[in-house]
C-alpha atoms as a PDB file:
ATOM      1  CA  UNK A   1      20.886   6.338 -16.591  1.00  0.00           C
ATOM      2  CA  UNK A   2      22.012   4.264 -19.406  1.00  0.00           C
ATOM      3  CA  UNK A   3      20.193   0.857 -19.371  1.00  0.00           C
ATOM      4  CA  UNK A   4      17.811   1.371 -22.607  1.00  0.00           C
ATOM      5  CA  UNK A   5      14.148  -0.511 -21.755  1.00  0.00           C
ATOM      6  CA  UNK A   6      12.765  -2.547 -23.947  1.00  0.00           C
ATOM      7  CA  UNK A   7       8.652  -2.965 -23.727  1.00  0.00           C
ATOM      8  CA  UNK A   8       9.066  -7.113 -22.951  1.00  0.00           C
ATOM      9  CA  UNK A   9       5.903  -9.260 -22.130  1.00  0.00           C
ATOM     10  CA  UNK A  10       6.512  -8.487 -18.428  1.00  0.00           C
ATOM     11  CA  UNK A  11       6.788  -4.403 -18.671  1.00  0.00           C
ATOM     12  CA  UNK A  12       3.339  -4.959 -21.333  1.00  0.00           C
ATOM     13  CA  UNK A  13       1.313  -6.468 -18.227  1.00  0.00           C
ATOM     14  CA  UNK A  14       2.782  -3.359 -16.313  1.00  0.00           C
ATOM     15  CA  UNK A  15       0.373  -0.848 -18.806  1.00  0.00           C
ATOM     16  CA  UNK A  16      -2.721  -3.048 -18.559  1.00  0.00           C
ATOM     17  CA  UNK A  17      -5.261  -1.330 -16.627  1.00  0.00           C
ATOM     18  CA  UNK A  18      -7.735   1.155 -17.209  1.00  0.00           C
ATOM     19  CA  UNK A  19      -5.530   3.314 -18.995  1.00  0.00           C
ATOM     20  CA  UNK A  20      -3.976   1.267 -21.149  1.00  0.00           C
ATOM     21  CA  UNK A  21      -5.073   3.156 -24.011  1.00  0.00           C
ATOM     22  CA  UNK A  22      -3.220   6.125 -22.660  1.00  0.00           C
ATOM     23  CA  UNK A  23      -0.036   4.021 -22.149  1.00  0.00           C
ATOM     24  CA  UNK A  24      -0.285   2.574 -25.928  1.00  0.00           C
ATOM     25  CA  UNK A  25      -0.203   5.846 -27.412  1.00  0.00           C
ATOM     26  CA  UNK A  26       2.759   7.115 -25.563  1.00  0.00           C
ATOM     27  CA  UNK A  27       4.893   3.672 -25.856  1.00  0.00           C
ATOM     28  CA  UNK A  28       4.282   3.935 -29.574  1.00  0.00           C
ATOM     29  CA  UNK A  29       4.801   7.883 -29.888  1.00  0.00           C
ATOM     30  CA  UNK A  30       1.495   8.678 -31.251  1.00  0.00           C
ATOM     31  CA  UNK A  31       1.544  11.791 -29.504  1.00  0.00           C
ATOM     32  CA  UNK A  32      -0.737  13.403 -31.900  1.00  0.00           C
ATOM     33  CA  UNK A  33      -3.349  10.612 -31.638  1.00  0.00           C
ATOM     34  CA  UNK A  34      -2.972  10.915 -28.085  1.00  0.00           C
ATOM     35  CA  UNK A  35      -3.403  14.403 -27.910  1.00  0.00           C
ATOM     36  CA  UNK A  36      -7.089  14.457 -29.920  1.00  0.00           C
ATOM     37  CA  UNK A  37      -8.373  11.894 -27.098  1.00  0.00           C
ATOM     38  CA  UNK A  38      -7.436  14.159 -24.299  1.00  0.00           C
ATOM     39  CA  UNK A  39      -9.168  17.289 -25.278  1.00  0.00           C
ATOM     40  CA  UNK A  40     -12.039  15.059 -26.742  1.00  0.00           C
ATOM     41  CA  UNK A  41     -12.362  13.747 -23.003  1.00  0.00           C
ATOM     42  CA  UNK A  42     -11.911  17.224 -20.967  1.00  0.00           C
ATOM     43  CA  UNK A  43     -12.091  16.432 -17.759  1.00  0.00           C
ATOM     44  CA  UNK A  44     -10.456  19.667 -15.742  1.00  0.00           C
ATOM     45  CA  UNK A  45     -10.189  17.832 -12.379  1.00  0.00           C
ATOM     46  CA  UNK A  46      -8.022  14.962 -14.354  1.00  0.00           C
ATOM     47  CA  UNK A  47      -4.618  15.675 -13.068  1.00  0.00           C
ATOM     48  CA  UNK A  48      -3.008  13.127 -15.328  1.00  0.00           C
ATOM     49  CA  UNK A  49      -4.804  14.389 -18.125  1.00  0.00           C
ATOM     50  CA  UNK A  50      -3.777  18.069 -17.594  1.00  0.00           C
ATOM     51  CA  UNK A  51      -0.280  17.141 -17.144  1.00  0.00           C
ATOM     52  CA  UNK A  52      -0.002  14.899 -20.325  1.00  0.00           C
ATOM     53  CA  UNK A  53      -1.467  17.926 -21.788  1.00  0.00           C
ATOM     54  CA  UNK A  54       0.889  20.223 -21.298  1.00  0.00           C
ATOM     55  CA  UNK A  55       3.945  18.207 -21.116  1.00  0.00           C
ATOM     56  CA  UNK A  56       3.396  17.162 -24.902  1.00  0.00           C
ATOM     57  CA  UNK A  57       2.428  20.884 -25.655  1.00  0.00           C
ATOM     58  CA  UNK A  58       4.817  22.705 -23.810  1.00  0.00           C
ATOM     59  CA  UNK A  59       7.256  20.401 -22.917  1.00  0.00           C
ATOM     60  CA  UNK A  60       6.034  21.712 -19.039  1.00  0.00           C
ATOM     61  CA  UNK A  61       3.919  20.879 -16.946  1.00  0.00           C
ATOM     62  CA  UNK A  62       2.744  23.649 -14.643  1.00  0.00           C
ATOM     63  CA  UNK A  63       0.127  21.256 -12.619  1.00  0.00           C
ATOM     64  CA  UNK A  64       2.849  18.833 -11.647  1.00  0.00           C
ATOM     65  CA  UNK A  65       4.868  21.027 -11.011  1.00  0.00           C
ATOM     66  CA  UNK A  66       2.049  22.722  -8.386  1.00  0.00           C
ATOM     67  CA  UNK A  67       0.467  19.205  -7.424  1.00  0.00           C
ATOM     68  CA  UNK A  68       1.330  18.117  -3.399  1.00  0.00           C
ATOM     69  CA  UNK A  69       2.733  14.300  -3.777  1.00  0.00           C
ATOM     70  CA  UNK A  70       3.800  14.799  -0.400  1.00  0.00           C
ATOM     71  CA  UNK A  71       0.897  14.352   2.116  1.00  0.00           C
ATOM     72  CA  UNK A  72      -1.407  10.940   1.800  1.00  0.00           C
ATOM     73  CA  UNK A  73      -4.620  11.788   1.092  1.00  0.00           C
ATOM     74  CA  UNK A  74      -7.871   9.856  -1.255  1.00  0.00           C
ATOM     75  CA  UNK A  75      -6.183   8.785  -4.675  1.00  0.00           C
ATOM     76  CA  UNK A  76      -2.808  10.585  -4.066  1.00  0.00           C
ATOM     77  CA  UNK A  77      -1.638   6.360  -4.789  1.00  0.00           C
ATOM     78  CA  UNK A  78      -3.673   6.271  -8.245  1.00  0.00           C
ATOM     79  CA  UNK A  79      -1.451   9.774  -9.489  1.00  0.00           C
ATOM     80  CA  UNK A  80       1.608   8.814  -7.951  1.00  0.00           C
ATOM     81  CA  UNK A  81       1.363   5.034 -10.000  1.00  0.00           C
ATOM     82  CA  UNK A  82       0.080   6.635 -13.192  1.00  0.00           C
ATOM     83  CA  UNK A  83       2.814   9.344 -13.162  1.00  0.00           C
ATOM     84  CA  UNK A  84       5.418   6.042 -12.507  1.00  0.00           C
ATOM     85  CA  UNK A  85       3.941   4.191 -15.555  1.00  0.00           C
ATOM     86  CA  UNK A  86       4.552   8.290 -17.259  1.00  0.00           C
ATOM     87  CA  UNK A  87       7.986   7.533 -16.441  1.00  0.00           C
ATOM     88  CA  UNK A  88       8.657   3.814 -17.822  1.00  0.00           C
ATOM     89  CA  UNK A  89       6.303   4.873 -21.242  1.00  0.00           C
ATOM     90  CA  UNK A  90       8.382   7.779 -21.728  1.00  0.00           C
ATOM     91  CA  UNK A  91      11.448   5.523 -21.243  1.00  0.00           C
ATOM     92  CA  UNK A  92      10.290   3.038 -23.527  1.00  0.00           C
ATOM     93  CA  UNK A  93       9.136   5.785 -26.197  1.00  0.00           C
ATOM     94  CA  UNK A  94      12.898   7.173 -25.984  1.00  0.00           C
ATOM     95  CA  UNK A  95      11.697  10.410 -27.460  1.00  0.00           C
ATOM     96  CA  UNK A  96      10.820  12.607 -24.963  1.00  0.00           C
ATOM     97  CA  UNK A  97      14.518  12.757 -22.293  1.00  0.00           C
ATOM     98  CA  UNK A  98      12.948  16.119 -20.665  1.00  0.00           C
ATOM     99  CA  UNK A  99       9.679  14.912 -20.117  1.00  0.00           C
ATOM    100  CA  UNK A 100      10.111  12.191 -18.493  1.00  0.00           C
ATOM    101  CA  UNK A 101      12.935  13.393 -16.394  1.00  0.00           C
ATOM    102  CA  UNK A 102      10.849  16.120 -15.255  1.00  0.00           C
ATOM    103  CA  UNK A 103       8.243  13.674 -13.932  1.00  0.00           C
ATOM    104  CA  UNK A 104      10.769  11.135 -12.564  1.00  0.00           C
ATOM    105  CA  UNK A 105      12.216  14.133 -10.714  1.00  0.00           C
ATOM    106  CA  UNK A 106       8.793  15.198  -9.565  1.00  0.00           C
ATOM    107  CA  UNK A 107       8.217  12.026  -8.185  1.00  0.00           C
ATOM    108  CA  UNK A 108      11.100  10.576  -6.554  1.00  0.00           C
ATOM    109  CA  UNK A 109      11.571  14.707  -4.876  1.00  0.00           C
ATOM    110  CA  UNK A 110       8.127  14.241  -3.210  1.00  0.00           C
ATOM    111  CA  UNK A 111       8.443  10.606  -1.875  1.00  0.00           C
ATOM    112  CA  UNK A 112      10.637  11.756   1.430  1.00  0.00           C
ATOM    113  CA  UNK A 113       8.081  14.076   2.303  1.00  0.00           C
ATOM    114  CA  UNK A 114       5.038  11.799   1.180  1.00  0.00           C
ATOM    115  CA  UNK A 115       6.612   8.705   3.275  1.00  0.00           C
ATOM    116  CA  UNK A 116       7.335  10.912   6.246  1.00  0.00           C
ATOM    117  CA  UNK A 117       3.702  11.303   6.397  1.00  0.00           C
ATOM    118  CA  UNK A 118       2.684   8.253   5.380  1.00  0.00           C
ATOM    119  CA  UNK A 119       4.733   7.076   8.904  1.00  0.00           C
ATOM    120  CA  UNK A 120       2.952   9.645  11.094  1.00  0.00           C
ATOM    121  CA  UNK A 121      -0.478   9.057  10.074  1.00  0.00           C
ATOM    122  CA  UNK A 122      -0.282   5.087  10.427  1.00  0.00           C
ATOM    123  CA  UNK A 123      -0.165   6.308  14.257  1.00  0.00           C
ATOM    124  CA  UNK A 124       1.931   3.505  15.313  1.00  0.00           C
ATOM    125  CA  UNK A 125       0.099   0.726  13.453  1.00  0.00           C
ATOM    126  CA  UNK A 126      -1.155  -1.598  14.759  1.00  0.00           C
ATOM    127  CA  UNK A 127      -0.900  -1.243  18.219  1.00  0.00           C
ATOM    128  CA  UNK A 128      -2.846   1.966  17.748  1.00  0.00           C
ATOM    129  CA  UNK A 129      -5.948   2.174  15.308  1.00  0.00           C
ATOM    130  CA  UNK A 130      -5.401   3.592  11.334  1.00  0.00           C
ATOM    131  CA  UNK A 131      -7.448   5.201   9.044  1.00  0.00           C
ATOM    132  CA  UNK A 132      -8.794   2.967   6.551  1.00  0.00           C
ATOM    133  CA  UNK A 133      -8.102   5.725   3.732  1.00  0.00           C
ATOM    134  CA  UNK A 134      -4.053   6.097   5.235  1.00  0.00           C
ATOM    135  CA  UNK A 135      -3.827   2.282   5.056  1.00  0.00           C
ATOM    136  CA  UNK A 136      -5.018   1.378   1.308  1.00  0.00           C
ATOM    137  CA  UNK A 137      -3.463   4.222  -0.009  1.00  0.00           C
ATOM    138  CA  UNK A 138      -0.323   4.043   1.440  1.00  0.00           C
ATOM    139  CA  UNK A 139      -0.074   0.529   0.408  1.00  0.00           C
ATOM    140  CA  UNK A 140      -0.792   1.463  -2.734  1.00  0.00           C
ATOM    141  CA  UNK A 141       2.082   3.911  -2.942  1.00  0.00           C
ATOM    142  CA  UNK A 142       3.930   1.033  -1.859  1.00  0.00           C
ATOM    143  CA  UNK A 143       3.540  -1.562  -4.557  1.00  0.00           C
ATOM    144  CA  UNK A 144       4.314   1.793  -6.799  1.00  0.00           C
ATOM    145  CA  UNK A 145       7.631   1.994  -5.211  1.00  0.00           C
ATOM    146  CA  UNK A 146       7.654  -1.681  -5.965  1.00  0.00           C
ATOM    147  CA  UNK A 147       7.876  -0.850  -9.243  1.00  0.00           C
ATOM    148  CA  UNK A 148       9.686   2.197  -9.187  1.00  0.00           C
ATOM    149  CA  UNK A 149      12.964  -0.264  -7.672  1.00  0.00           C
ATOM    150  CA  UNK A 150      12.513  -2.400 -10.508  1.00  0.00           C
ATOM    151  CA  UNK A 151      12.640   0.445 -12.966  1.00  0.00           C
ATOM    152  CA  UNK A 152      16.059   2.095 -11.502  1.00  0.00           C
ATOM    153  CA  UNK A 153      17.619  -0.941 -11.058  1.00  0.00           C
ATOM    154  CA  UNK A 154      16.882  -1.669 -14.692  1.00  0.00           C
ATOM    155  CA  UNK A 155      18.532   1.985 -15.360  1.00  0.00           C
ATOM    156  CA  UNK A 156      21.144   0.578 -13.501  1.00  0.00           C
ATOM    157  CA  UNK A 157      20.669   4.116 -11.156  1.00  0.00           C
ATOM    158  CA  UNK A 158      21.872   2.925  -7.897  1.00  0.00           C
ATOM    159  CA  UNK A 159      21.652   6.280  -5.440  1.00  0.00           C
ATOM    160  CA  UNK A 160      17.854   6.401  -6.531  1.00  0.00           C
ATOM    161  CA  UNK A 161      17.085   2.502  -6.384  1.00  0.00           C
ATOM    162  CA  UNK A 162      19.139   2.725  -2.735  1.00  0.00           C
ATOM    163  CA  UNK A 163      16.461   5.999  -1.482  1.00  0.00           C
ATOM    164  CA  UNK A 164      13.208   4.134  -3.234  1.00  0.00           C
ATOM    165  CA  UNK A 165      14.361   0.684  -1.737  1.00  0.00           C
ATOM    166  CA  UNK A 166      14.600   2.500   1.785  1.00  0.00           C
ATOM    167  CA  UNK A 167      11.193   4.781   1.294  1.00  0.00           C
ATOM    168  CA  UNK A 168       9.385   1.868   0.257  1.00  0.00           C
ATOM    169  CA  UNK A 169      10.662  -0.133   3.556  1.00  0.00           C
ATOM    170  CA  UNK A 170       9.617   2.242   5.757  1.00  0.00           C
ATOM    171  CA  UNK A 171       5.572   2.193   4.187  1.00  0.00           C
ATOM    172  CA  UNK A 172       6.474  -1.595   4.868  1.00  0.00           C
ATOM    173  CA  UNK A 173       6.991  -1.152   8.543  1.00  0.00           C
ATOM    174  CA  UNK A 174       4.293   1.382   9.191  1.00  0.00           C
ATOM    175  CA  UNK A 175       1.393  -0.213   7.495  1.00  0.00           C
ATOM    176  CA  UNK A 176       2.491  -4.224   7.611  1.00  0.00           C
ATOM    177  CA  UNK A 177       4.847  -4.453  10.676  1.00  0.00           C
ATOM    178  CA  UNK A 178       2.931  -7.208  11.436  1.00  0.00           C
ATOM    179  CA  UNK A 179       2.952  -9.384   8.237  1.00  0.00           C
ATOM    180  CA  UNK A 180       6.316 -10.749   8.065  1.00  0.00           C
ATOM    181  CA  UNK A 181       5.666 -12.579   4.937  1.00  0.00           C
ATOM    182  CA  UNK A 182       6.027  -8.780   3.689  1.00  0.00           C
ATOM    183  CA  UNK A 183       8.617  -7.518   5.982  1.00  0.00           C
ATOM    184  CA  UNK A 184      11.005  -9.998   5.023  1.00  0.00           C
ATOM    185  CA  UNK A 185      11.724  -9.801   1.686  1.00  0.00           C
ATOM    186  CA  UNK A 186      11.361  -5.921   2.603  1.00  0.00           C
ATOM    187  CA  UNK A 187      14.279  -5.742   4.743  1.00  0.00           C
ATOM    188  CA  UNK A 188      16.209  -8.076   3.011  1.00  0.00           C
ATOM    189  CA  UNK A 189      16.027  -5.900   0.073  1.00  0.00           C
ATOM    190  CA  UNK A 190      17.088  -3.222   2.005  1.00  0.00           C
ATOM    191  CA  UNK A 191      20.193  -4.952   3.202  1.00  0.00           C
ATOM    192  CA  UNK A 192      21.260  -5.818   0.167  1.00  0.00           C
ATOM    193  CA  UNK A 193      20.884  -2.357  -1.424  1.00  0.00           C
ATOM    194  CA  UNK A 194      22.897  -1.414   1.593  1.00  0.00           C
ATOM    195  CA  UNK A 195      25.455  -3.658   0.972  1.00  0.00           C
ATOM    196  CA  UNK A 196      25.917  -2.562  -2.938  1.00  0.00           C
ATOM    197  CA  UNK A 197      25.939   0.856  -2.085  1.00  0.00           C
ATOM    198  CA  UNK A 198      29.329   0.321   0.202  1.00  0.00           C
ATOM    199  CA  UNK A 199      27.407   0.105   3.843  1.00  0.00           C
ATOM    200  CA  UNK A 200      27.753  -3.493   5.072  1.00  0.00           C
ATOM    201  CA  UNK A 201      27.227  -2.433   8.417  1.00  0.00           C
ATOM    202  CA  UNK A 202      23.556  -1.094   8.211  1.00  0.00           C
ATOM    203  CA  UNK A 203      23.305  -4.403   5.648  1.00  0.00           C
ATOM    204  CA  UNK A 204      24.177  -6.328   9.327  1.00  0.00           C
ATOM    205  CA  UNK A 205      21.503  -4.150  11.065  1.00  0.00           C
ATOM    206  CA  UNK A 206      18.576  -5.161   8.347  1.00  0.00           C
ATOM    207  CA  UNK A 207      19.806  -8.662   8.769  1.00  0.00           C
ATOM    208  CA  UNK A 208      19.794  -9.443  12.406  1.00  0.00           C
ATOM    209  CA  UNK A 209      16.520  -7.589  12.659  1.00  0.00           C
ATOM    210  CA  UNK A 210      15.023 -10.007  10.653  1.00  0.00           C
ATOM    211  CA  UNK A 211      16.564 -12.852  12.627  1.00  0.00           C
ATOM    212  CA  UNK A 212      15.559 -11.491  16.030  1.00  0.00           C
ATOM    213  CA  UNK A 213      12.046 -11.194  14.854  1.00  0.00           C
ATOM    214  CA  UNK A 214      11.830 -14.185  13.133  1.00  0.00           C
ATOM    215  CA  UNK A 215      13.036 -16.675  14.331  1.00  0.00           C
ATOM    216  CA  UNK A 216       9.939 -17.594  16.856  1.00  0.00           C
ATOM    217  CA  UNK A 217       8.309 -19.292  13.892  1.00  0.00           C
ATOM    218  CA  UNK A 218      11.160 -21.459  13.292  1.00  0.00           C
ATOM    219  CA  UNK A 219      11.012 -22.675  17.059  1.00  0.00           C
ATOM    220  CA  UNK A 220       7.363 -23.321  16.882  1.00  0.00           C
ATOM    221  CA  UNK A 221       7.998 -25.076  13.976  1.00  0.00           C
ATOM    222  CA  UNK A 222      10.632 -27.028  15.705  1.00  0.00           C
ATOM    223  CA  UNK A 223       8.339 -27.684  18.735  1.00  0.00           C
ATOM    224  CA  UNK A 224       5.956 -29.033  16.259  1.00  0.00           C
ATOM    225  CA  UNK A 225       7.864 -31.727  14.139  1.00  0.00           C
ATOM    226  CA  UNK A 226       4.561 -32.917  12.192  1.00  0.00           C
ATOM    227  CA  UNK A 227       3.456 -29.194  10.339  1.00  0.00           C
ATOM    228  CA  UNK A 228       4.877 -28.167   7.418  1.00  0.00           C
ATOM    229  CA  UNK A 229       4.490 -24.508   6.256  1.00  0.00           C
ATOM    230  CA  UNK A 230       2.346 -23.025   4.086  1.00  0.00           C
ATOM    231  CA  UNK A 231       3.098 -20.319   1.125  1.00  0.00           C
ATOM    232  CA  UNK A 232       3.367 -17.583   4.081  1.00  0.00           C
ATOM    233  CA  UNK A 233       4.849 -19.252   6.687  1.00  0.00           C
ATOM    234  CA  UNK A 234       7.425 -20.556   3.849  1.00  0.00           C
ATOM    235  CA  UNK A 235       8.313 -17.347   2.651  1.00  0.00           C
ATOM    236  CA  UNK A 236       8.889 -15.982   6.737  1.00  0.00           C
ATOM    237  CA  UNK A 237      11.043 -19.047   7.157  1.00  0.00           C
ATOM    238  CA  UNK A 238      13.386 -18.139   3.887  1.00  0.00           C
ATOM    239  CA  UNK A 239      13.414 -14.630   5.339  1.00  0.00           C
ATOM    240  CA  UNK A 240      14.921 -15.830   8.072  1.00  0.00           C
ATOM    241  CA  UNK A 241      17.703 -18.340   6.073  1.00  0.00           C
ATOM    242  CA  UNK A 242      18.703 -15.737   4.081  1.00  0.00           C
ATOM    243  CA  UNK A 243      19.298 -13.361   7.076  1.00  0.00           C
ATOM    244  CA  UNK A 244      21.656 -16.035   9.014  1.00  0.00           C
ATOM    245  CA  UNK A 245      23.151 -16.934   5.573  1.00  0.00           C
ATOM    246  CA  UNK A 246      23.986 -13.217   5.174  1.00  0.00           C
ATOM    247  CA  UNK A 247      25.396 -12.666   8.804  1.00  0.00           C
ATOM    248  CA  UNK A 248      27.324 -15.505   8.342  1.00  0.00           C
ATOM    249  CA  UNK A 249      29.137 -14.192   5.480  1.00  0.00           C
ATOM    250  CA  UNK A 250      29.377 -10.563   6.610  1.00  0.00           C
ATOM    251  CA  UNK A 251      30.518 -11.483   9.968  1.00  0.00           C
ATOM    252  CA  UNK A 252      32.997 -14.503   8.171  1.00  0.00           C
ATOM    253  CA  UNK A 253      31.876 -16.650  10.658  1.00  0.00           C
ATOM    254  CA  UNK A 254      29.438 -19.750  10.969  1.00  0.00           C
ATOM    255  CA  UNK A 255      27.733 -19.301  13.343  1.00  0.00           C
ATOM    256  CA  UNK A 256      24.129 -20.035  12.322  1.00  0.00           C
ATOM    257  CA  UNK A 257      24.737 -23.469  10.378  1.00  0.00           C
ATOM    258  CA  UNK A 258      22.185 -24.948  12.757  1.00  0.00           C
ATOM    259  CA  UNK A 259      19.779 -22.850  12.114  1.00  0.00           C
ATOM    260  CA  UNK A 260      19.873 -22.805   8.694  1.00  0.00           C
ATOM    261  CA  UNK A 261      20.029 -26.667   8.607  1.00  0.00           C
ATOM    262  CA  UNK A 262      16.828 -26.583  10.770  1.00  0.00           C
ATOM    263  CA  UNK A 263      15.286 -24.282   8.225  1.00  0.00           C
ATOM    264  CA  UNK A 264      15.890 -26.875   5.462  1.00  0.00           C
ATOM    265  CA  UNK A 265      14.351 -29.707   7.232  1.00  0.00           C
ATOM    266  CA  UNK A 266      10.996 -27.909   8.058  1.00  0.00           C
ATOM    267  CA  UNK A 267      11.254 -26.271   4.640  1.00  0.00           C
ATOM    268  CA  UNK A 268      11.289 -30.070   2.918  1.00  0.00           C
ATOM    269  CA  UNK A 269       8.065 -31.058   5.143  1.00  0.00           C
ATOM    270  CA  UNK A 270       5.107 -31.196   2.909  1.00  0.00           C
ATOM    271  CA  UNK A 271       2.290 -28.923   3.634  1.00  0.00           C
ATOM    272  CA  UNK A 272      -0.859 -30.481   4.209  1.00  0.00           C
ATOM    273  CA  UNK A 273      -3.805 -28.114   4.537  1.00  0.00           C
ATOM    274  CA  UNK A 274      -5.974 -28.712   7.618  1.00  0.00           C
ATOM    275  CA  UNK A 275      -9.483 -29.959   6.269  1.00  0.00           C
ATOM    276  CA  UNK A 276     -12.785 -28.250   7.904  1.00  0.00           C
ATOM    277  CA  UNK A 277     -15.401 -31.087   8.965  1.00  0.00           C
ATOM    278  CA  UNK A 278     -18.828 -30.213   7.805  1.00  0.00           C
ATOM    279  CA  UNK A 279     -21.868 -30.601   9.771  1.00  0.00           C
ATOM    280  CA  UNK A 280     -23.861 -33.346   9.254  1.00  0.00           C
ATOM    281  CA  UNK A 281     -27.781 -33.070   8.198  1.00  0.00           C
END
């Protein structure tokens, strides 16, 4: 990894939350400083806190190196994001190369295994029931993953953007199958990662799977010349122009000009939300 990250008003919004103070200290290397707060707020069952602990002690971390990332459990997505935000401080910070290679490492290791479950407990979601826990945790691991993708592809680390891209795909499918305003930029993101890692083919998979499964809204849309689409049903139908725009020019043909042409036109309609009469008194 070469790309050097710079702590920008986006990344800034990235730290706020209830840790922020945490994230301060280590984006401005008071190490010290941050050291005093931890073992002024002992808290033994505080994984984060024991790690931190002995990371900037020992320059190890026994406890992450023991903790189970792999198997979805209550606030496995809370560690798994703070130890991500470990990752980008440390980055920013540009001090500590061991440490936070030794959580990055940690973390991206254990997503395979943490996915893999993540895909058996959904239980074939949602034509079969899930467990509420499996559900909001796993999509909190996913918007994690969101932002692990956007960190490697800042580091300019392809192989590990390509696996988190894929991971974080797969959470997609088992816990949102249904919500294509998700699964389409999903899989679109995993054809393109595809594509600029050298595999156009399974790019052309990605792609026509979103066109076979989308593109029922655009005929409903055509049956019904009068609707426009909302923000969801807006972002579906650009799923589904990018997909035939992208099997066009993988396949060098043009086959799907129609389509896309029809995607334009219902994509210009304006929107106009359906107003809910009120009873009268």
């Amino acid at each position: 990894m070469t790309h050097q990250l710079r702590l920008t008003d986006n990344l800034k919004s990235f730290f706020d939350n209830d840790r922020k103070l945490i994230w301060d200290m280590i984006l401005e290397n008071r190490i010290t400083e941050l050291l005093d707060f931890l073992s002024g707020n002992e808290h033994p069952e505080n994984v984060l806190e024991n790690v931190l602990k002995e990371l900037f002690t020992g320059s190890f971390s026994e406890t992450l190196e023991n903790q189970d990332l792999t198997t979805i459990r209550t606030d496995c997505s809370l560690l798994i994001n703070s130890l991500i935000r470990v990752v980008v401080a440390l980055d920013v910070n540009e001090q500590y190369e061991n440490l936070l290679q030794q959580v990055a490492d940690k973390v991206v290791d254990s997503l395979p295994g943490l996915v893999k479950d993540i895909r058996k407990q959904a239980n074939g979601y949602p034509a079969n029931s899930i467990n509420a826990m499996v559900w909001m945790e796993a999509a909190g691991i996913r918007s994690g993953l969101g932002s692990l993708i956007y960190y490697y592809k800042e580091k300019q680390d392809l192989n590990r953007e390509h696996l988190v891209t894929i991971l974080r795909t797969q959470v997609t499918l088992s816990i949102m199958g249904h919500y294509k305003e998700e699964v389409g930029p999903d899989m679109l993101r995993a054809a393109d990662i595809k594509e600029r890692i050298g595999q156009p083919d399974v790019a052309l998979n990605f792609y026509n799977a979103v066109k076979r499964d989308f593109e029922d809204e655009l005929e409903w849309f055509l049956e019904n010349p009068e609707v426009g689409a909302d923000e969801t049903e807006r972002i579906i139908l650009s799923s589904l122009k990018e997909a035939c725009l992208s099997i066009d020019r993988l396949t060098s043909k043009s086959n799907y000009e129609k389509e896309i042409a029809d995607i334009e036109k219902v994509l210009s309609r304006e929107y106009v939300e359906e107003e809910n009469d009120e009873d009268e008194e």
